[in-house]
Protein backbone atom coordinates (compact mmCIF):
# COMPACT_ATOMS: atom_id res chain seq x y z
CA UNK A 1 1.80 17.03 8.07
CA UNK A 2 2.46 13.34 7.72
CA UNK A 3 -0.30 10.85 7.71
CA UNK A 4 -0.78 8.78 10.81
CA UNK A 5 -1.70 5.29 11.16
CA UNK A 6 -2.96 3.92 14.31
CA UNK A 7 -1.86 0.13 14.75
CA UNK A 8 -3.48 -2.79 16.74
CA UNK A 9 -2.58 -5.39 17.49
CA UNK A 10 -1.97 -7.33 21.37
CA UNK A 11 1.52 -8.81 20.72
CA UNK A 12 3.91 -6.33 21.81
CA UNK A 13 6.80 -7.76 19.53
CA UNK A 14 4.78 -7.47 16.11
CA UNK A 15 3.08 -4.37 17.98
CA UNK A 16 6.54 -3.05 17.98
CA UNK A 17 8.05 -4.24 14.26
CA UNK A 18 4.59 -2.08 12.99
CA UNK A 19 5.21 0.51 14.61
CA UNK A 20 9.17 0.73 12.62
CA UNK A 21 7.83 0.18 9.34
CA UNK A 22 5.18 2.65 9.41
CA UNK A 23 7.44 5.00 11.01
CA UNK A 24 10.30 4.37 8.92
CA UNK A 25 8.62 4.84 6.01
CA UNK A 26 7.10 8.77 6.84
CA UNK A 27 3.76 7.58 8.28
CA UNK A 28 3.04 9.05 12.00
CA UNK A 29 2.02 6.13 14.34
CA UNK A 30 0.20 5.13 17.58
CA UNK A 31 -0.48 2.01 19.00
CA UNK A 32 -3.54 0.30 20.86
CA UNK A 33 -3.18 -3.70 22.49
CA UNK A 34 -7.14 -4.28 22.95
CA UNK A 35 -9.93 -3.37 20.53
CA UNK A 36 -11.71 -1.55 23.14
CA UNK A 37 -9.10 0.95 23.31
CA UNK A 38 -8.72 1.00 19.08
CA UNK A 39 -12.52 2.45 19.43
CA UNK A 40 -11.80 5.03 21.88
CA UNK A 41 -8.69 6.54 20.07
CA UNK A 42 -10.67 6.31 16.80
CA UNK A 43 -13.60 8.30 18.05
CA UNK A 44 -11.16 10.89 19.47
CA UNK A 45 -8.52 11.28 16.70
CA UNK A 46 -8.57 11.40 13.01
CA UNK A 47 -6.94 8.57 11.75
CA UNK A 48 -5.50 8.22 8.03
CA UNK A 49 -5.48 4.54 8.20
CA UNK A 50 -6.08 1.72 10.70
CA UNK A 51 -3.92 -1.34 10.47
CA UNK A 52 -5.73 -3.95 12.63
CA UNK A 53 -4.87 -7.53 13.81
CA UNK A 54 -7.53 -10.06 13.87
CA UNK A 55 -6.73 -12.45 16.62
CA UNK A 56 -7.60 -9.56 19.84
CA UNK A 57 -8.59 -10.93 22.99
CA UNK A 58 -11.77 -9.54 23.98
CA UNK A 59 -13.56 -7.66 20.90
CA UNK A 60 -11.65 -9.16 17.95
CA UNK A 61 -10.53 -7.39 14.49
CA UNK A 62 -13.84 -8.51 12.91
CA UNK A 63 -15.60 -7.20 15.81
CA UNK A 64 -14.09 -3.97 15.54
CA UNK A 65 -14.56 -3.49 12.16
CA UNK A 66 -17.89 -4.01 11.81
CA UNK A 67 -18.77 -1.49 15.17
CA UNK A 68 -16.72 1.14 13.24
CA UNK A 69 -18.51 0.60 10.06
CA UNK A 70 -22.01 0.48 11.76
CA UNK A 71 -20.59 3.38 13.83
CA UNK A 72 -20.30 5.22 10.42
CA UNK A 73 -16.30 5.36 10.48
CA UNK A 74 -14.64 5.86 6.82
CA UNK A 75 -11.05 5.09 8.28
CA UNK A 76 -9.07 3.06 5.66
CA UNK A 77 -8.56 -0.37 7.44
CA UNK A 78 -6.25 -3.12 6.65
CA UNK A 79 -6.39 -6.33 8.69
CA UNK A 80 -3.46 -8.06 9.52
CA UNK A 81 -3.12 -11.91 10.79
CA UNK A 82 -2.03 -15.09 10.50
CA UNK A 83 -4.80 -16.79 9.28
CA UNK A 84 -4.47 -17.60 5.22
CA UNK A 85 -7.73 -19.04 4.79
CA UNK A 86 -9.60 -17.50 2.12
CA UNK A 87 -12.90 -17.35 4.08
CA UNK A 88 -10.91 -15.23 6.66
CA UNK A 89 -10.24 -12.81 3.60
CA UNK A 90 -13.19 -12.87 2.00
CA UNK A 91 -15.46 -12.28 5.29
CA UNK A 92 -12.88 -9.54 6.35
CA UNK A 93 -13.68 -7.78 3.21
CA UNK A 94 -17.15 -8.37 3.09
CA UNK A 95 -17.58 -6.23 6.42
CA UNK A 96 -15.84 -3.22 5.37
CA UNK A 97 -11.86 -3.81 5.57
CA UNK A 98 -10.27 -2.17 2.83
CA UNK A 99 -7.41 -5.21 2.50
CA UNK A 100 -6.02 -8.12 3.76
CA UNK A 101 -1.96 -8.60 4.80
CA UNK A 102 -0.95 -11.77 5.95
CA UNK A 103 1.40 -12.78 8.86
CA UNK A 104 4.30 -13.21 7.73
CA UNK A 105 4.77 -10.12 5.63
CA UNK A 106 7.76 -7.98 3.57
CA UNK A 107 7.49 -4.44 5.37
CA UNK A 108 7.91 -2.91 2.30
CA UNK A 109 4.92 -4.83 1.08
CA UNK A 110 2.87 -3.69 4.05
CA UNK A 111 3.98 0.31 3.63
CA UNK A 112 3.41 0.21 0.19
CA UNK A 113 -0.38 -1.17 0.85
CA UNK A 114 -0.94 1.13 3.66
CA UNK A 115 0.66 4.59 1.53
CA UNK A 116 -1.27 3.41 -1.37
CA UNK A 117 -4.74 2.66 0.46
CA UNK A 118 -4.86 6.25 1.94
CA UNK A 119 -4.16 7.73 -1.43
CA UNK A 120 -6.95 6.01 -3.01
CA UNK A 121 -8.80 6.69 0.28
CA UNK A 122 -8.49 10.70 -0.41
CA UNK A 123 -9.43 10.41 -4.31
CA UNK A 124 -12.85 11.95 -3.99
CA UNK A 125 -11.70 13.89 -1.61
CA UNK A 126 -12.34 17.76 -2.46
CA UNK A 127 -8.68 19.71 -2.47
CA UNK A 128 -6.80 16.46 -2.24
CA UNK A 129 -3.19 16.24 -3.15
CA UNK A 130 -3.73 14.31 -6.49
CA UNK A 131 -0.36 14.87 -8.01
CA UNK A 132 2.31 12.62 -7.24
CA UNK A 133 6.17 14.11 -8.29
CA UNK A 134 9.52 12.41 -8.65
CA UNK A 135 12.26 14.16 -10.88
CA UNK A 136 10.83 14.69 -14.25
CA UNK A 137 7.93 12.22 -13.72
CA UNK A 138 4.35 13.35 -12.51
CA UNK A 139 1.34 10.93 -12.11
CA UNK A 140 -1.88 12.39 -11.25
CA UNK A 141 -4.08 9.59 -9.10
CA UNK A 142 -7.51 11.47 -10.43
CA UNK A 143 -6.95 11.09 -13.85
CA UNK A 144 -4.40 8.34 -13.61
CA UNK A 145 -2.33 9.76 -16.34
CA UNK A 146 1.75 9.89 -16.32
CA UNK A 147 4.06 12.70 -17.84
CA UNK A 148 7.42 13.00 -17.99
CA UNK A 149 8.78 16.48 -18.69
CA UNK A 150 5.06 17.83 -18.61
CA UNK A 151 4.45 15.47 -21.54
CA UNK A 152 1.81 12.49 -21.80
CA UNK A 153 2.95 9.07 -21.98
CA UNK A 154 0.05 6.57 -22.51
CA UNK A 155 0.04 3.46 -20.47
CA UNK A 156 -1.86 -0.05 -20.74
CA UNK A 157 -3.74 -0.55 -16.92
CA UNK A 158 -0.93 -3.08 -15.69
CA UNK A 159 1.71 -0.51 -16.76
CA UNK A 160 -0.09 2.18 -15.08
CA UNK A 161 -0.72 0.16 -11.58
CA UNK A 162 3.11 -0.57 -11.96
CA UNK A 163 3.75 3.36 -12.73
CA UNK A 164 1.77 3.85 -9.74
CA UNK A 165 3.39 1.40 -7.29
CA UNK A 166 7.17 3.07 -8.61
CA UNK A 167 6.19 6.54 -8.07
CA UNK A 168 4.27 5.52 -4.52
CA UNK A 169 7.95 4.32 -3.42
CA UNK A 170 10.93 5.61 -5.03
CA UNK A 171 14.18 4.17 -3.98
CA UNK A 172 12.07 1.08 -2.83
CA UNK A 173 13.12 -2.24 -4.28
CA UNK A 174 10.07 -4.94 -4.94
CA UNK A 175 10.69 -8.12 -5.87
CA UNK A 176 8.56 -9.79 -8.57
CA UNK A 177 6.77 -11.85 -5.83
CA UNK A 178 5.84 -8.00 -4.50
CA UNK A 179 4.76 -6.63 -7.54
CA UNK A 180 2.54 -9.76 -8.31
CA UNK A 181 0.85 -8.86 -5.04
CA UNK A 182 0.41 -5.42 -5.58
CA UNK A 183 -0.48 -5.62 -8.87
CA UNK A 184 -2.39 -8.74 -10.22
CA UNK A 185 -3.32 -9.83 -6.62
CA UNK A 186 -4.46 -13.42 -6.85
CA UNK A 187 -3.71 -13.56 -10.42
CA UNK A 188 -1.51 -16.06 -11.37
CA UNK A 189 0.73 -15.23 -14.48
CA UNK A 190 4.05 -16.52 -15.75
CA UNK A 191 6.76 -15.23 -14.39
CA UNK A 192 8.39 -13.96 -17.78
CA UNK A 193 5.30 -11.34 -17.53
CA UNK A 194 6.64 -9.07 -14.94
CA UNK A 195 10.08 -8.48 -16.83
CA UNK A 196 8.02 -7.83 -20.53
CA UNK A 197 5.90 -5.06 -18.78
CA UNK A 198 9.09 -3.76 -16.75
CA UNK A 199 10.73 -3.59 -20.49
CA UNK A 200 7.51 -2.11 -21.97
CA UNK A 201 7.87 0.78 -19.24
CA UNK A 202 11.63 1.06 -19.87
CA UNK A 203 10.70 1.90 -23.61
CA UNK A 204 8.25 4.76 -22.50
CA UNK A 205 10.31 6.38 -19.80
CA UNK A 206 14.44 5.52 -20.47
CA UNK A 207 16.39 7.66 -22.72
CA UNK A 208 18.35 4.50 -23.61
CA UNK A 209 16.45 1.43 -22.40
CA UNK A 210 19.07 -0.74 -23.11
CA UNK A 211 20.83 1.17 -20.16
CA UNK A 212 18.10 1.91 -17.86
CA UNK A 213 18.27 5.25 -15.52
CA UNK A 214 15.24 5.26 -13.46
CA UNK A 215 14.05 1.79 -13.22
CA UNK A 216 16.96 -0.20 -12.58
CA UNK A 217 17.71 -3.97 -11.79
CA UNK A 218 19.06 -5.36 -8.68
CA UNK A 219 20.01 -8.34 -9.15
CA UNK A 220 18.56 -11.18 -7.23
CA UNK A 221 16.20 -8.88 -5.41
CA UNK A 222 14.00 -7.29 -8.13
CA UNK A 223 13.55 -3.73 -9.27
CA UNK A 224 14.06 -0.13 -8.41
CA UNK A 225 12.77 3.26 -9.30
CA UNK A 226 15.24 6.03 -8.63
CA UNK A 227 15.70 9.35 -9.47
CA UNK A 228 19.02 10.03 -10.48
């Protein structure tokens, strides 16, 4: 069964767009407008993940994430808003969100936060799906070791988060803006650095990386991982 996401959020346009991405990308969905009624559906349902907007009339996104956390509720929660101060992110955090997205957002960006949060969320989880599968590739999240054809390939911790992101959303295309985000977050590196560790991978995984088959270019937007 899919995993499924409830979403907050008291704009009924952006409650809307949510609703397609998560959707769209083989999450389940439901949708509360107040943060009274994100409690109730919490304490009723099991929830995968909880993608929350700050700005709620009546109890707001902080609000609700610190009853849930006092409450003793594990749910995975990202907040989402407009703000883009860093105290908003910091103090978001420092109450027990999982991560910060801010308004506005790429929806792949979002779904690949949200799939990759209730992964990590399950890690400790006895009898949790640990292996993740895409043609000859297989990366197990436990161990966080990657194999193609059932052997080993060793990768640095940037080329493994990168692995990780690729095999999290095949046929997805991130741009190096995305990646930088996913991968570094606040880190600022040049921008040369995303195309030497997209080479480094090439080396490990192509059968000719001077024609790449798996992660491929697409010029202008960023990169790929496909399986032929």
């Amino acid at each position: 069964m899919a995993d499924s996401v409830l979403i907050v959020d008291d704009d009924q346009a952006v409650l809307s767009m949510l609703y397609k991405v998560i959707q769209g990308n083989g999450l389940l969905a439901d949708t509360a407008s107040t943060g009274e009624e994100c409690l109730k559906m919490v304490g009723e349902k099991n929830y995968d993940l909880l993608l929350l907007d700050i700005n709620l009339a009546g109890l707001d996104g902080f609000q609700v994430v610190q009853q849930l956390r006092n409450r003793g509720f594990k749910i995975p929660i990202i907040l989402v808003s407009g703000r883009k101060e860093d105290y908003d992110t910091l103090y978001g955090l420092d109450i027990g969100a999982d991560d910060y997205i801010t308004k506005p957002f790429n929806p792949v960006t979002l779904a690949a936060k949200a799939k990759a949060l209730i992964r990590r969320s399950r890690g400790n989880l006895p009898g949790a799906d640990n292996l993740l599968c895409a043609g000859p590739f297989q990366y197990n999240t436990s161990t966080l070791r990657f194999y193609k054809n059932g052997q080993e390939i060793p990768l640095s911790s940037k080329e493994n988060a990168i692995v990780k992101l690729f095999m999290d959303n095949v046929n997805h295309i991130f741009s190096k803006d995305m990646i930088y985000d996913l991968v570094w977050g606040s880190s600022i590196i040049d921008e040369n650095a995303i195309m030497v560790y997209i080479n480094r991978i090439r080396a490990k995984i192509e059968d000719d990386p001077s024609h790449p088959v798996y992660i491929q270019t697409v010029r202008g937007l960023g990169y790929r991982f496909v399986i032929p």
